[in-house]
N, C-alpha and C. Protein backbone atom coordinates (compact mmCIF):
# COMPACT_ATOMS: atom_id res chain seq x y z
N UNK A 1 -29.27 -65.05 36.95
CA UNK A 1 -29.10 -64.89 35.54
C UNK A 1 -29.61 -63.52 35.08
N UNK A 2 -30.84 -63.13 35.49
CA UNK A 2 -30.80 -61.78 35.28
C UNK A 2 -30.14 -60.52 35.98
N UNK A 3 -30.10 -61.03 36.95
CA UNK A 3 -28.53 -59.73 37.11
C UNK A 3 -27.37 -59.71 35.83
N UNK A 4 -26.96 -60.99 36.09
CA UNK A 4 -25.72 -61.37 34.70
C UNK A 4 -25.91 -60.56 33.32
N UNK A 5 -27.42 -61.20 33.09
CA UNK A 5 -27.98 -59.84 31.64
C UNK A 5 -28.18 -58.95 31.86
N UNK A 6 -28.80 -57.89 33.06
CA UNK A 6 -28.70 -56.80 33.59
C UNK A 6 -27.16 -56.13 33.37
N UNK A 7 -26.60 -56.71 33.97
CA UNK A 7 -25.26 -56.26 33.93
C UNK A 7 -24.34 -56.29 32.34
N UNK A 8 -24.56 -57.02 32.03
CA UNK A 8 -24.12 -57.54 30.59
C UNK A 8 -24.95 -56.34 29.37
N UNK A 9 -26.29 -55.90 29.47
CA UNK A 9 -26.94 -55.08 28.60
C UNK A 9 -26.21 -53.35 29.02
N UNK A 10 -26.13 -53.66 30.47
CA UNK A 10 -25.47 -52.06 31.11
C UNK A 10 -24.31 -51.98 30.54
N UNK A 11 -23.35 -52.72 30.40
CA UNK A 11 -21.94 -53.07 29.40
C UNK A 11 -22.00 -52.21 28.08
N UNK A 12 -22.67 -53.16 27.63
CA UNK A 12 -23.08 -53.09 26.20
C UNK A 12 -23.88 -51.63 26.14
N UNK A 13 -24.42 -51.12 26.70
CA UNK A 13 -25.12 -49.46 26.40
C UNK A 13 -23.83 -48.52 27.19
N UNK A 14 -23.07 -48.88 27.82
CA UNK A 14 -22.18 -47.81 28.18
C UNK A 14 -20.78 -48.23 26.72
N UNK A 15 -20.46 -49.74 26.37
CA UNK A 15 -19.33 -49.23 25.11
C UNK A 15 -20.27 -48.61 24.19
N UNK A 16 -21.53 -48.98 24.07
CA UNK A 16 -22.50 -48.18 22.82
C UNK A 16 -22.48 -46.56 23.29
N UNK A 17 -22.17 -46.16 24.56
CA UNK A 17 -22.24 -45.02 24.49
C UNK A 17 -20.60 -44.19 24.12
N UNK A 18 -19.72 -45.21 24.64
CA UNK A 18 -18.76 -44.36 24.63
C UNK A 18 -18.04 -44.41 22.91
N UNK A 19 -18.86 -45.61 22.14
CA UNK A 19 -18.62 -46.02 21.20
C UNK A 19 -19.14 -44.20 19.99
N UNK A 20 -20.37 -44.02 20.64
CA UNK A 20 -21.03 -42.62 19.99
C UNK A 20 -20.14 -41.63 20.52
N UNK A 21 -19.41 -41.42 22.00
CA UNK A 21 -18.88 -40.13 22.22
C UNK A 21 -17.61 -40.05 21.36
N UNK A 22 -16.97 -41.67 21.23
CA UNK A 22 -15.74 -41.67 20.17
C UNK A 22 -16.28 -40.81 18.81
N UNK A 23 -17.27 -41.43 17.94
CA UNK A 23 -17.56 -40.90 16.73
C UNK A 23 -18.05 -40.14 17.03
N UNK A 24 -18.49 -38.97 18.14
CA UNK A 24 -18.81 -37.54 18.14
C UNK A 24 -17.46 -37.23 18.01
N UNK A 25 -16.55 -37.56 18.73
CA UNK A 25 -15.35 -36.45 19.46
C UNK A 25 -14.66 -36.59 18.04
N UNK A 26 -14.52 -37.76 17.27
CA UNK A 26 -13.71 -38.01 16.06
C UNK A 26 -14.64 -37.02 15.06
N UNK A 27 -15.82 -36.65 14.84
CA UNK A 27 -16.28 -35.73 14.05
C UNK A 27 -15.67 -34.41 14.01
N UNK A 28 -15.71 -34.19 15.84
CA UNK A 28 -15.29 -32.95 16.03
C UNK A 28 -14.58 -32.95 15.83
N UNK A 29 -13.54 -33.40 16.32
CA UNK A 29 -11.79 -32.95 15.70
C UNK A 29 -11.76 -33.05 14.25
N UNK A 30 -12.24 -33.75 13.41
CA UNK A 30 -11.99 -33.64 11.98
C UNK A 30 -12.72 -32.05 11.46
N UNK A 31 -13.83 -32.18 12.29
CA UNK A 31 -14.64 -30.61 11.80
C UNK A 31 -13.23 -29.34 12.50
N UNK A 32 -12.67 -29.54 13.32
CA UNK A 32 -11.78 -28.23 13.66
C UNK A 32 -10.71 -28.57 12.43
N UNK A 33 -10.23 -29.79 12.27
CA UNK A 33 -8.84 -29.91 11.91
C UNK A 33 -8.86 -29.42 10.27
N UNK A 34 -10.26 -29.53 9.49
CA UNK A 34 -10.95 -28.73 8.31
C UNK A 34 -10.76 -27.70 8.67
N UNK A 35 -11.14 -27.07 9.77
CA UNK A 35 -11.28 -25.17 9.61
C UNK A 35 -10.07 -24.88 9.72
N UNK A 36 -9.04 -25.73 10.47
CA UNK A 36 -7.98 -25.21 10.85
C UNK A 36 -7.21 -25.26 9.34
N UNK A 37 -7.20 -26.44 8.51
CA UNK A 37 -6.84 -26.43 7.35
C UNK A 37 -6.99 -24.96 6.45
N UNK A 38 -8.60 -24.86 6.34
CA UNK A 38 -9.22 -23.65 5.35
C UNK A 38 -8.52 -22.65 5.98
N UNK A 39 -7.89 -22.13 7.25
CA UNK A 39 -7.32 -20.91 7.62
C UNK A 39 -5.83 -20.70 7.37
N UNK A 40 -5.53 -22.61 7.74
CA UNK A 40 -3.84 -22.33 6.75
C UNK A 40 -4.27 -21.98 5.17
N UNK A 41 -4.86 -22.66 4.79
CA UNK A 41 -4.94 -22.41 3.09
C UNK A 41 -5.05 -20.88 2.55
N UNK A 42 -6.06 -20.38 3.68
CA UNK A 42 -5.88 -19.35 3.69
C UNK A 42 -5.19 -18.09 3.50
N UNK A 43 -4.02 -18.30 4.71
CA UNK A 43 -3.16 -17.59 5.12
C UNK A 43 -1.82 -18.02 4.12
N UNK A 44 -1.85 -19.34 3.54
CA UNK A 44 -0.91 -19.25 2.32
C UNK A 44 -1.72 -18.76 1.02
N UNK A 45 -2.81 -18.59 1.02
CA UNK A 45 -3.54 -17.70 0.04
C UNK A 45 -2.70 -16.04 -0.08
N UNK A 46 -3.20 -16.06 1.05
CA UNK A 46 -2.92 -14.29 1.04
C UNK A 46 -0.97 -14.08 0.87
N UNK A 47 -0.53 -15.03 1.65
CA UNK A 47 0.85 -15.18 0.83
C UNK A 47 1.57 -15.02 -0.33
N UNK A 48 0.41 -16.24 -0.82
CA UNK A 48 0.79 -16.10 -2.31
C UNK A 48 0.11 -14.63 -3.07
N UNK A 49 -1.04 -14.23 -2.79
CA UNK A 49 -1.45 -12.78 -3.60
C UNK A 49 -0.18 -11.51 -3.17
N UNK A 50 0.06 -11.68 -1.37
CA UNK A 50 1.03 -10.44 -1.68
C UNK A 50 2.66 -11.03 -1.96
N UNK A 51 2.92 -11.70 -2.25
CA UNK A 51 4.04 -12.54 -3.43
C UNK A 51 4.09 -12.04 -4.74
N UNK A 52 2.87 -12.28 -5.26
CA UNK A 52 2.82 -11.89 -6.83
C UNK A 52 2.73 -10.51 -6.72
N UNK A 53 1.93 -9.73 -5.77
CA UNK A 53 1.77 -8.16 -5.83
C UNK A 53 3.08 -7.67 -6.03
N UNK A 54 3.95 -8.35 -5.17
CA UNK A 54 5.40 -7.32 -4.74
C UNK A 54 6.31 -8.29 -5.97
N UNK A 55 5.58 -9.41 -6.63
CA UNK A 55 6.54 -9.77 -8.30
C UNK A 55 5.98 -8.86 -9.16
N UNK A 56 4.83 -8.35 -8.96
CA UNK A 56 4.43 -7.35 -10.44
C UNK A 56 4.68 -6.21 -10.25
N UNK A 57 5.29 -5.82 -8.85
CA UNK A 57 5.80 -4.33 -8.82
C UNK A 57 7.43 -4.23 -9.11
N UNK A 58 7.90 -5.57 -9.12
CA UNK A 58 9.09 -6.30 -9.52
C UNK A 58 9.56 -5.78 -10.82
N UNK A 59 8.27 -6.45 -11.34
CA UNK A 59 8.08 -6.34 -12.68
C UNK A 59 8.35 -5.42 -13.64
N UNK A 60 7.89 -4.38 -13.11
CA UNK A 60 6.91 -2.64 -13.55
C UNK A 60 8.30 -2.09 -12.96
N UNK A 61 9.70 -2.40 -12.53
CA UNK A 61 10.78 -1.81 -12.75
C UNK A 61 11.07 -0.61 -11.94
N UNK A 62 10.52 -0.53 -11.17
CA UNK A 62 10.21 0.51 -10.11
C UNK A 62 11.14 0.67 -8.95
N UNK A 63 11.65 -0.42 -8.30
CA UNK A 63 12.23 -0.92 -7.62
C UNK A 63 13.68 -0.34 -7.50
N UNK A 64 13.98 0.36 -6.21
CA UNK A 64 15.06 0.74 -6.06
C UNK A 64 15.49 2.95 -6.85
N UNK A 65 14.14 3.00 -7.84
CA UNK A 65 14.32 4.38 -8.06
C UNK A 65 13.94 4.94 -6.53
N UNK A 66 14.35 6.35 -6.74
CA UNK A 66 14.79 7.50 -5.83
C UNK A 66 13.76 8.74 -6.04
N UNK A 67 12.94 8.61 -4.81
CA UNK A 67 11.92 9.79 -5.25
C UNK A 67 11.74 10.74 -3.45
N UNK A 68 11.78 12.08 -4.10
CA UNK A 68 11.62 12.89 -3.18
C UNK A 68 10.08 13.21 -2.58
N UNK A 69 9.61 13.35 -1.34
CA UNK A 69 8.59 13.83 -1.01
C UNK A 69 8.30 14.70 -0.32
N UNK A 70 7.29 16.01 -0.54
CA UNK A 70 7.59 16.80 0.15
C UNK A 70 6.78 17.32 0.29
N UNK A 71 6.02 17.12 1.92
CA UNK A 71 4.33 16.96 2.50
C UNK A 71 4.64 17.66 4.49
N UNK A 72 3.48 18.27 4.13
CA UNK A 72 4.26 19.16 5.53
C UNK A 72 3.00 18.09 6.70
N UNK A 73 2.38 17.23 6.21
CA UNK A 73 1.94 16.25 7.66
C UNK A 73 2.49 15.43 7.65
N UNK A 74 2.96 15.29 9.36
CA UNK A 74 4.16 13.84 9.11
C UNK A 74 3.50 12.89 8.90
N UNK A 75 1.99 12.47 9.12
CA UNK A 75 1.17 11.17 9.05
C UNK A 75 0.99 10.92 7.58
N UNK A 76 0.87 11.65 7.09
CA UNK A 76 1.16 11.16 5.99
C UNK A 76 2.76 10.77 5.42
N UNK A 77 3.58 11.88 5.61
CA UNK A 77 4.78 10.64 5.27
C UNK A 77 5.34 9.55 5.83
N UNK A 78 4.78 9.42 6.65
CA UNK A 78 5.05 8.44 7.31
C UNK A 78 4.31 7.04 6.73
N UNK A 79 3.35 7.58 6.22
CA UNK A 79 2.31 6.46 5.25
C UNK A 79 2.67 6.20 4.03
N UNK A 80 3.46 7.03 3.60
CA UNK A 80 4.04 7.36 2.23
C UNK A 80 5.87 6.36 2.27
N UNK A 81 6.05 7.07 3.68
CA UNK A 81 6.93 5.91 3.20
C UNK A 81 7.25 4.25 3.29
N UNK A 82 5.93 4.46 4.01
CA UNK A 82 6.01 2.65 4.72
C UNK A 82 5.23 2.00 3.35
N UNK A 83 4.39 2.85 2.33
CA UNK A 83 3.51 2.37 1.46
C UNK A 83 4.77 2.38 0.00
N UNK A 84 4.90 3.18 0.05
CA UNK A 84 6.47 3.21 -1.37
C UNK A 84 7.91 3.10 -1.24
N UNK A 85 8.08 3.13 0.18
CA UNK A 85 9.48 1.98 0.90
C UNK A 85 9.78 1.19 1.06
N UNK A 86 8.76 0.59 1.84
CA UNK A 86 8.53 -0.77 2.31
C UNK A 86 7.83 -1.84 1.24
N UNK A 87 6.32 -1.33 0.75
CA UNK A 87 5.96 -1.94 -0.12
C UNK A 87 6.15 -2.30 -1.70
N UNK A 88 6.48 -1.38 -1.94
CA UNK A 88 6.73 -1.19 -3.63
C UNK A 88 8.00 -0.55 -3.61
N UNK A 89 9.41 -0.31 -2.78
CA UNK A 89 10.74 -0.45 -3.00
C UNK A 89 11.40 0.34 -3.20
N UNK A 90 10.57 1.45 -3.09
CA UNK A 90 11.20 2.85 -3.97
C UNK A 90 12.04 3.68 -2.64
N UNK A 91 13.47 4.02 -3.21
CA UNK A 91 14.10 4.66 -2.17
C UNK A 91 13.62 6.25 -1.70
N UNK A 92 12.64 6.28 -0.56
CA UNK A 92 12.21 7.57 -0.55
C UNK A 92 13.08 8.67 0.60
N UNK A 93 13.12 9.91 0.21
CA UNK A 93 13.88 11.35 0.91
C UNK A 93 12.61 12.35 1.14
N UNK A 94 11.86 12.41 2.43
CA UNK A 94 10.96 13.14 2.67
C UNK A 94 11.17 14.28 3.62
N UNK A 95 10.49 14.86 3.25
CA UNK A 95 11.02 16.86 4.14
C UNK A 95 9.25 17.05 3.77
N UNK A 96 9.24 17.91 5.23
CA UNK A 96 7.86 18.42 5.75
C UNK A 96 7.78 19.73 5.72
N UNK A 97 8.95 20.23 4.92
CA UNK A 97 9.22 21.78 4.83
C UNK A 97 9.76 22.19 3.16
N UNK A 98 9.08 22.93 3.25
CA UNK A 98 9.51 22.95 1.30
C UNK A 98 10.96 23.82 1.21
N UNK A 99 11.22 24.81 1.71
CA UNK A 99 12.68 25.36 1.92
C UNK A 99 13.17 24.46 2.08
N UNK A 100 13.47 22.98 3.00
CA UNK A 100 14.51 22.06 3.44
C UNK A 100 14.49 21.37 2.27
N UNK A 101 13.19 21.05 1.94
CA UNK A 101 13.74 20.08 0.23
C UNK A 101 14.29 21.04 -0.82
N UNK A 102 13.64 22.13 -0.72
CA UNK A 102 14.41 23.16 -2.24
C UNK A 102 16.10 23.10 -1.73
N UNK A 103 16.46 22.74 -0.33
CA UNK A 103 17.91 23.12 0.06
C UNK A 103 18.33 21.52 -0.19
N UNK A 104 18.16 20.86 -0.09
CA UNK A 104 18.22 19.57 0.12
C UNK A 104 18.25 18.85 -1.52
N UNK A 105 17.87 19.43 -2.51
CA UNK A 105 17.32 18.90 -4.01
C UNK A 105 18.70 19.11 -4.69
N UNK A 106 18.76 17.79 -5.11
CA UNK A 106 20.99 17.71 -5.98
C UNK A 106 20.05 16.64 -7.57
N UNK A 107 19.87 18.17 -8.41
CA UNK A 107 19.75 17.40 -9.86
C UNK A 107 20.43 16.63 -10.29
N UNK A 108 19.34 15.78 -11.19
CA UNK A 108 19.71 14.27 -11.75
C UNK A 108 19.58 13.14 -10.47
N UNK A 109 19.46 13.40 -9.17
CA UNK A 109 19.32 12.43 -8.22
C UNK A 109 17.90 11.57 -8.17
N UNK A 110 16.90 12.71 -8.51
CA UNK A 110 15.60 12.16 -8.48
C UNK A 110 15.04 11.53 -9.49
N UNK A 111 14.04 9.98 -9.21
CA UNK A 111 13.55 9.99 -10.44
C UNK A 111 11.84 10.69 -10.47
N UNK A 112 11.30 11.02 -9.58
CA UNK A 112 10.09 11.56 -9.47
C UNK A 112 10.28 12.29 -7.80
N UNK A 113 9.82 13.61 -7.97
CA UNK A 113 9.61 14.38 -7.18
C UNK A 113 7.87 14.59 -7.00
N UNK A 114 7.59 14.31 -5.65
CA UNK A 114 5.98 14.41 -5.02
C UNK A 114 5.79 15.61 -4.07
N UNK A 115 4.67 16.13 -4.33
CA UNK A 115 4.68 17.81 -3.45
C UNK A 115 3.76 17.86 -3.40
N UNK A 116 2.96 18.44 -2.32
CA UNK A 116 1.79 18.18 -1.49
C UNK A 116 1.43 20.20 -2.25
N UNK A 117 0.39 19.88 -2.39
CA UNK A 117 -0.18 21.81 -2.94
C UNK A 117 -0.29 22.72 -1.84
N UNK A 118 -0.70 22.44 -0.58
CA UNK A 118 -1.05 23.28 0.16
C UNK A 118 -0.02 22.79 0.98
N UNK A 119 1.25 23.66 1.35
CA UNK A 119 1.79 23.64 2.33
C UNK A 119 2.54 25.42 2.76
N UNK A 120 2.42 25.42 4.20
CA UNK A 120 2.59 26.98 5.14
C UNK A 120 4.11 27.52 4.27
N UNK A 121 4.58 28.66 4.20
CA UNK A 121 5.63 29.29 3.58
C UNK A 121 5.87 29.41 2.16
N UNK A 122 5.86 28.05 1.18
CA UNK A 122 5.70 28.07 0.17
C UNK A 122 4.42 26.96 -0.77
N UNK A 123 3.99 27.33 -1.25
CA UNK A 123 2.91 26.44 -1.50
C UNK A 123 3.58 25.37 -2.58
N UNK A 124 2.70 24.41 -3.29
CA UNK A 124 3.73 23.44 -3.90
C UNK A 124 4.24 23.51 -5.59
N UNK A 125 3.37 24.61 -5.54
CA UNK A 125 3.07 25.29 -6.94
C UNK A 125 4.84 26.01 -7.27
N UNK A 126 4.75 26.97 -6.35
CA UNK A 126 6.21 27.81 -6.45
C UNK A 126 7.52 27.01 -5.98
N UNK A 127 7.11 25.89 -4.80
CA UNK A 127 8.36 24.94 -5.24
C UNK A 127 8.39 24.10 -6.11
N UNK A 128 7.57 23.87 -7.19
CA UNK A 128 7.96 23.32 -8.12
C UNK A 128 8.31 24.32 -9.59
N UNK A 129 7.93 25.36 -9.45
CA UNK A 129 9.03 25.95 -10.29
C UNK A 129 10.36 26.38 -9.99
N UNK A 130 10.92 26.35 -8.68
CA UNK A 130 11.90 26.59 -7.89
C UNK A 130 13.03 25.48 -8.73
N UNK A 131 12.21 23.95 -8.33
CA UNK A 131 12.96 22.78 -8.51
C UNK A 131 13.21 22.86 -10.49
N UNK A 132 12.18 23.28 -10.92
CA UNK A 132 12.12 22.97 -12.62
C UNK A 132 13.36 24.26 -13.26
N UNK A 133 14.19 24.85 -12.16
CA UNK A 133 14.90 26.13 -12.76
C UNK A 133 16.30 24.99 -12.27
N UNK A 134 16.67 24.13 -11.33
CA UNK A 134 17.56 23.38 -11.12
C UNK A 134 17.40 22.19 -12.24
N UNK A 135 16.14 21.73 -12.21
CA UNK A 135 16.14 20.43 -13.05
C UNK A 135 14.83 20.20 -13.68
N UNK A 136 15.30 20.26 -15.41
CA UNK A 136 13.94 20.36 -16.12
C UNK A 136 13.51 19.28 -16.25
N UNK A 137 14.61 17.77 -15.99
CA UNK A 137 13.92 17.01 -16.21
C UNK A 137 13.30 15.72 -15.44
N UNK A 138 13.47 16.10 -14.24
CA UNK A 138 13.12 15.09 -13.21
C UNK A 138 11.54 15.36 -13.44
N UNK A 139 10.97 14.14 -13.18
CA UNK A 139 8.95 14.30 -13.30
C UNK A 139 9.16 14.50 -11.63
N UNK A 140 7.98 15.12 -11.79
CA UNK A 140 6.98 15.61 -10.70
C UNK A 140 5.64 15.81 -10.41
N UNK A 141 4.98 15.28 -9.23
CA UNK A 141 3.39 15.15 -9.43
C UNK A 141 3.41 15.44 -8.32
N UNK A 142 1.96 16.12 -8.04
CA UNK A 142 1.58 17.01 -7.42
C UNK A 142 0.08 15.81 -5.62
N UNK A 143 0.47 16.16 -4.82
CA UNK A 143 -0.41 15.81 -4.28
C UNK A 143 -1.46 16.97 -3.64
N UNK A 144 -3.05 16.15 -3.06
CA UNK A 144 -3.74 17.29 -3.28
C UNK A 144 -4.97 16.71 -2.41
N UNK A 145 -5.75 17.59 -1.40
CA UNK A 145 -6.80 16.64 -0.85
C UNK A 145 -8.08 17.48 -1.22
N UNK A 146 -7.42 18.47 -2.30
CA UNK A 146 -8.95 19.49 -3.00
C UNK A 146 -9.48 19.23 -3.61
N UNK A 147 -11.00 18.90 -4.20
CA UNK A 147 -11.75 18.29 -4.48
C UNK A 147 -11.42 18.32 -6.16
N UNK A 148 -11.28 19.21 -6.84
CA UNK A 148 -10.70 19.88 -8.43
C UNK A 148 -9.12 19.73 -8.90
N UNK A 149 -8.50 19.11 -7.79
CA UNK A 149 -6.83 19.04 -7.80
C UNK A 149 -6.48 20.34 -8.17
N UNK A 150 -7.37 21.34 -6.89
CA UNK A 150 -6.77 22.71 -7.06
C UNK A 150 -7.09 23.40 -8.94
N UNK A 151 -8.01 22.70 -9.18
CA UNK A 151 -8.13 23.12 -10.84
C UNK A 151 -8.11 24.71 -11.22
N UNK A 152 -8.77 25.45 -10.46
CA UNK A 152 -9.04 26.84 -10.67
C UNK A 152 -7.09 27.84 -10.64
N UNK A 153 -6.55 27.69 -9.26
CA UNK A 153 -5.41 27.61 -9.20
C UNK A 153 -4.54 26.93 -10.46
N UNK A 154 -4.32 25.91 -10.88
CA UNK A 154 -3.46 25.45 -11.86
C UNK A 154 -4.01 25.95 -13.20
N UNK A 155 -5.29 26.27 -13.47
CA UNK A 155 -5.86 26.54 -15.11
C UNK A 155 -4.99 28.18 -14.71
N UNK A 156 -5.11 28.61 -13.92
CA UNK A 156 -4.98 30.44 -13.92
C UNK A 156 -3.37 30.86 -14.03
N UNK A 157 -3.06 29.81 -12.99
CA UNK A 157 -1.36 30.04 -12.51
C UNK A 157 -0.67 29.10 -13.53
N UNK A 158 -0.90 27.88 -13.56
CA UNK A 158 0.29 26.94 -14.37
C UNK A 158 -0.64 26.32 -15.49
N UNK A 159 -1.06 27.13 -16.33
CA UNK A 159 -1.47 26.25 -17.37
C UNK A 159 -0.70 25.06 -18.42
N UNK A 160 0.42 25.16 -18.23
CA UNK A 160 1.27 23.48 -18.24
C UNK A 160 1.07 22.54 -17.90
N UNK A 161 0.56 22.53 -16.99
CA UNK A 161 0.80 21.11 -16.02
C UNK A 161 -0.35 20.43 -16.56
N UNK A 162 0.00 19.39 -16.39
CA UNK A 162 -1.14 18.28 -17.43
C UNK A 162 -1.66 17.34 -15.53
N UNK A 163 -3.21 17.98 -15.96
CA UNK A 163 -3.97 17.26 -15.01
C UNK A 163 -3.70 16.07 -14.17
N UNK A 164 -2.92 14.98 -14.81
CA UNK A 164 -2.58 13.76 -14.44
C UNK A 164 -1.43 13.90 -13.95
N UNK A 165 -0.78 14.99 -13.68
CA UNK A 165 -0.11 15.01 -12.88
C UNK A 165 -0.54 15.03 -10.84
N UNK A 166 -1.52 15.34 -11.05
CA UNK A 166 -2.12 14.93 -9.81
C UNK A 166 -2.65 14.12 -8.75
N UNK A 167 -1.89 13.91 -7.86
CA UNK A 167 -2.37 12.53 -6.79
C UNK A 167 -3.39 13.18 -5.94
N UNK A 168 -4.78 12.41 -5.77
CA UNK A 168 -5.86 13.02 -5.06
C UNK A 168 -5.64 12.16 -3.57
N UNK A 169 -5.11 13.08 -2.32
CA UNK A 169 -5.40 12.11 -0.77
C UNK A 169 -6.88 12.25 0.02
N UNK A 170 -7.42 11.34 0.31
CA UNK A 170 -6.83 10.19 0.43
C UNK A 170 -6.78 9.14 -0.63
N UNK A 171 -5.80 8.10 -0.61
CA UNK A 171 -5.52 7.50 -1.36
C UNK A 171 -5.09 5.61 -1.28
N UNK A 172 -5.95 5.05 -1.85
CA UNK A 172 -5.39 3.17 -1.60
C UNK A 172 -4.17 2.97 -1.58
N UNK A 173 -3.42 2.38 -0.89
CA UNK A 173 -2.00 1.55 -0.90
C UNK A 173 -1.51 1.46 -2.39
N UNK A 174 -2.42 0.47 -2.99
CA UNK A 174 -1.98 -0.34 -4.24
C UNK A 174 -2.46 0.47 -5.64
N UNK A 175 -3.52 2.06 -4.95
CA UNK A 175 -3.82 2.88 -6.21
C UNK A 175 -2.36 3.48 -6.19
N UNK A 176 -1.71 4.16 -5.27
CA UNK A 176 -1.07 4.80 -4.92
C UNK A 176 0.48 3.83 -5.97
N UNK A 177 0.47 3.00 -5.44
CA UNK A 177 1.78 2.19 -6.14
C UNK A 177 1.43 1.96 -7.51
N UNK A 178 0.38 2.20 -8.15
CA UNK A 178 0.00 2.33 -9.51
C UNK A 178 0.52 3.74 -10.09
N UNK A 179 -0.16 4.72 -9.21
CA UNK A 179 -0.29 5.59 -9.77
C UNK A 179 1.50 6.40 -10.00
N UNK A 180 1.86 5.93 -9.25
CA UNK A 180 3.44 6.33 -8.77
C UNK A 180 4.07 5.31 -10.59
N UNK A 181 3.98 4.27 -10.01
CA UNK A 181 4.53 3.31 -11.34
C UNK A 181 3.95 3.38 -12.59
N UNK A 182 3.29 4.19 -12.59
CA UNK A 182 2.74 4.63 -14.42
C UNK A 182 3.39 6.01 -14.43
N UNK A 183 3.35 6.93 -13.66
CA UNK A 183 4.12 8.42 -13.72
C UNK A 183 5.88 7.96 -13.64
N UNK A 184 6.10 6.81 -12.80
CA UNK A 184 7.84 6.86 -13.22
C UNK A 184 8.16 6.03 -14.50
N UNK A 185 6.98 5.31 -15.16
CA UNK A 185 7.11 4.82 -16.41
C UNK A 185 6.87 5.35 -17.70
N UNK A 186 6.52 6.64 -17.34
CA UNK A 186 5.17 7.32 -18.26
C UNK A 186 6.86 8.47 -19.30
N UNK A 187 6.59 8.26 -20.79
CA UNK A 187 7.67 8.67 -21.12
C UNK A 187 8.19 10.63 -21.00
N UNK A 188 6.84 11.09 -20.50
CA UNK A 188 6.82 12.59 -20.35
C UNK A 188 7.49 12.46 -19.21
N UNK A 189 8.48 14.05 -19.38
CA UNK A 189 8.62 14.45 -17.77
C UNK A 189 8.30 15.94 -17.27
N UNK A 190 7.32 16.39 -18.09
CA UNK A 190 7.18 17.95 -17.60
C UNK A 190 5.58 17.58 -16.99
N UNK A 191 5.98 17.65 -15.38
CA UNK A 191 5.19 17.66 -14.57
C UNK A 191 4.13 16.22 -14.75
N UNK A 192 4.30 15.53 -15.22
CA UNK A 192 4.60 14.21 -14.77
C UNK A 192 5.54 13.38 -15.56
């Protein structure tokens, strides 16, 4: 008889054990199948934010204008156009040579023309009066990685140009698609 209860208590502490590894292993999987949840929720989180980003650039009417760029590092246009092509919609025409865009530029095509200040042969200053003798009224803004947006230069040489015409690189994705979509919304077009 005590073997029988021997054996019978050994029973009973091994389903009691496997009874605890069940409600461990059932914890665990509910604890992954939570995280795994919070990472979908997640990942339709971030869905939904860049959803609405690319509805409010929708929005802001931007979509589908035609803007020239004209930046003599390809890493940057290449950033330029995956950031205002791809992201925010805008049909972009980029040249790394300012002669090829002054040859390349058919007024009334553009709705904003972008020009980098410091580039070899012509700087961005003289191709943009080049472009403003073809077309007075396409906007144009200036890019710039000088700490003053070239201030000393523009107060001396182009005292026209209204400061805000200036994009400072480097520059955020989504400042950048701001700053682009307030200058192609903005009702001035002399130099921005």
């Amino acid at each position: 008889m005590l073997s029988e209860d021997s054996d019978d208590i050994e029973e009973k502490e091994q389903d009691l054990i496997w009874h605890h590894h069940y409600l461990a292993c059932k914890n665990y999987d509910r604890t992954i199948m939570n995280k795994l949840n919070y990472f979908r929720n997640l990942d339709s989180l971030n869905r939904s934010i860049r959803q609405n980003q690319l509805e409010q650039i929708d929005d802001t009417s931007i979509k589908n204008k035609r803007v020239m760029l004209v930046e003599d590092e390809d890493d940057i246009v290449m950033l330029f156009e995956m950031i205002l092509g791809s992201d925010a919609g805008l049909k972009i025409d980029s040249f790394t040579e300012p002669f090829a865009a002054l040859n390349n530029f058919i007024s009334g095509l553009y709705d904003l023309i972008m020009i980098d200040v410091s580039m070899p042969k012509m700087n961005g200053f003289e191709l943009y009066h080049k472009i403003r003798k073809l077309d007075d009224k396409v906007k144009v803004c200036f890019l710039t990685a000088g700490e003053m947006y070239d201030e000393e230069i523009r107060k001396e040489n182009f005292p026209e140009l209204d400061t805000n015409c200036f994009i400072r690189k480097p520059i955020a994705n989504q400042d950048l698609i701001q700053r682009v979509k307030d200058i192609l919304n903005s009702e001035s077009n002399s130099a921005i």
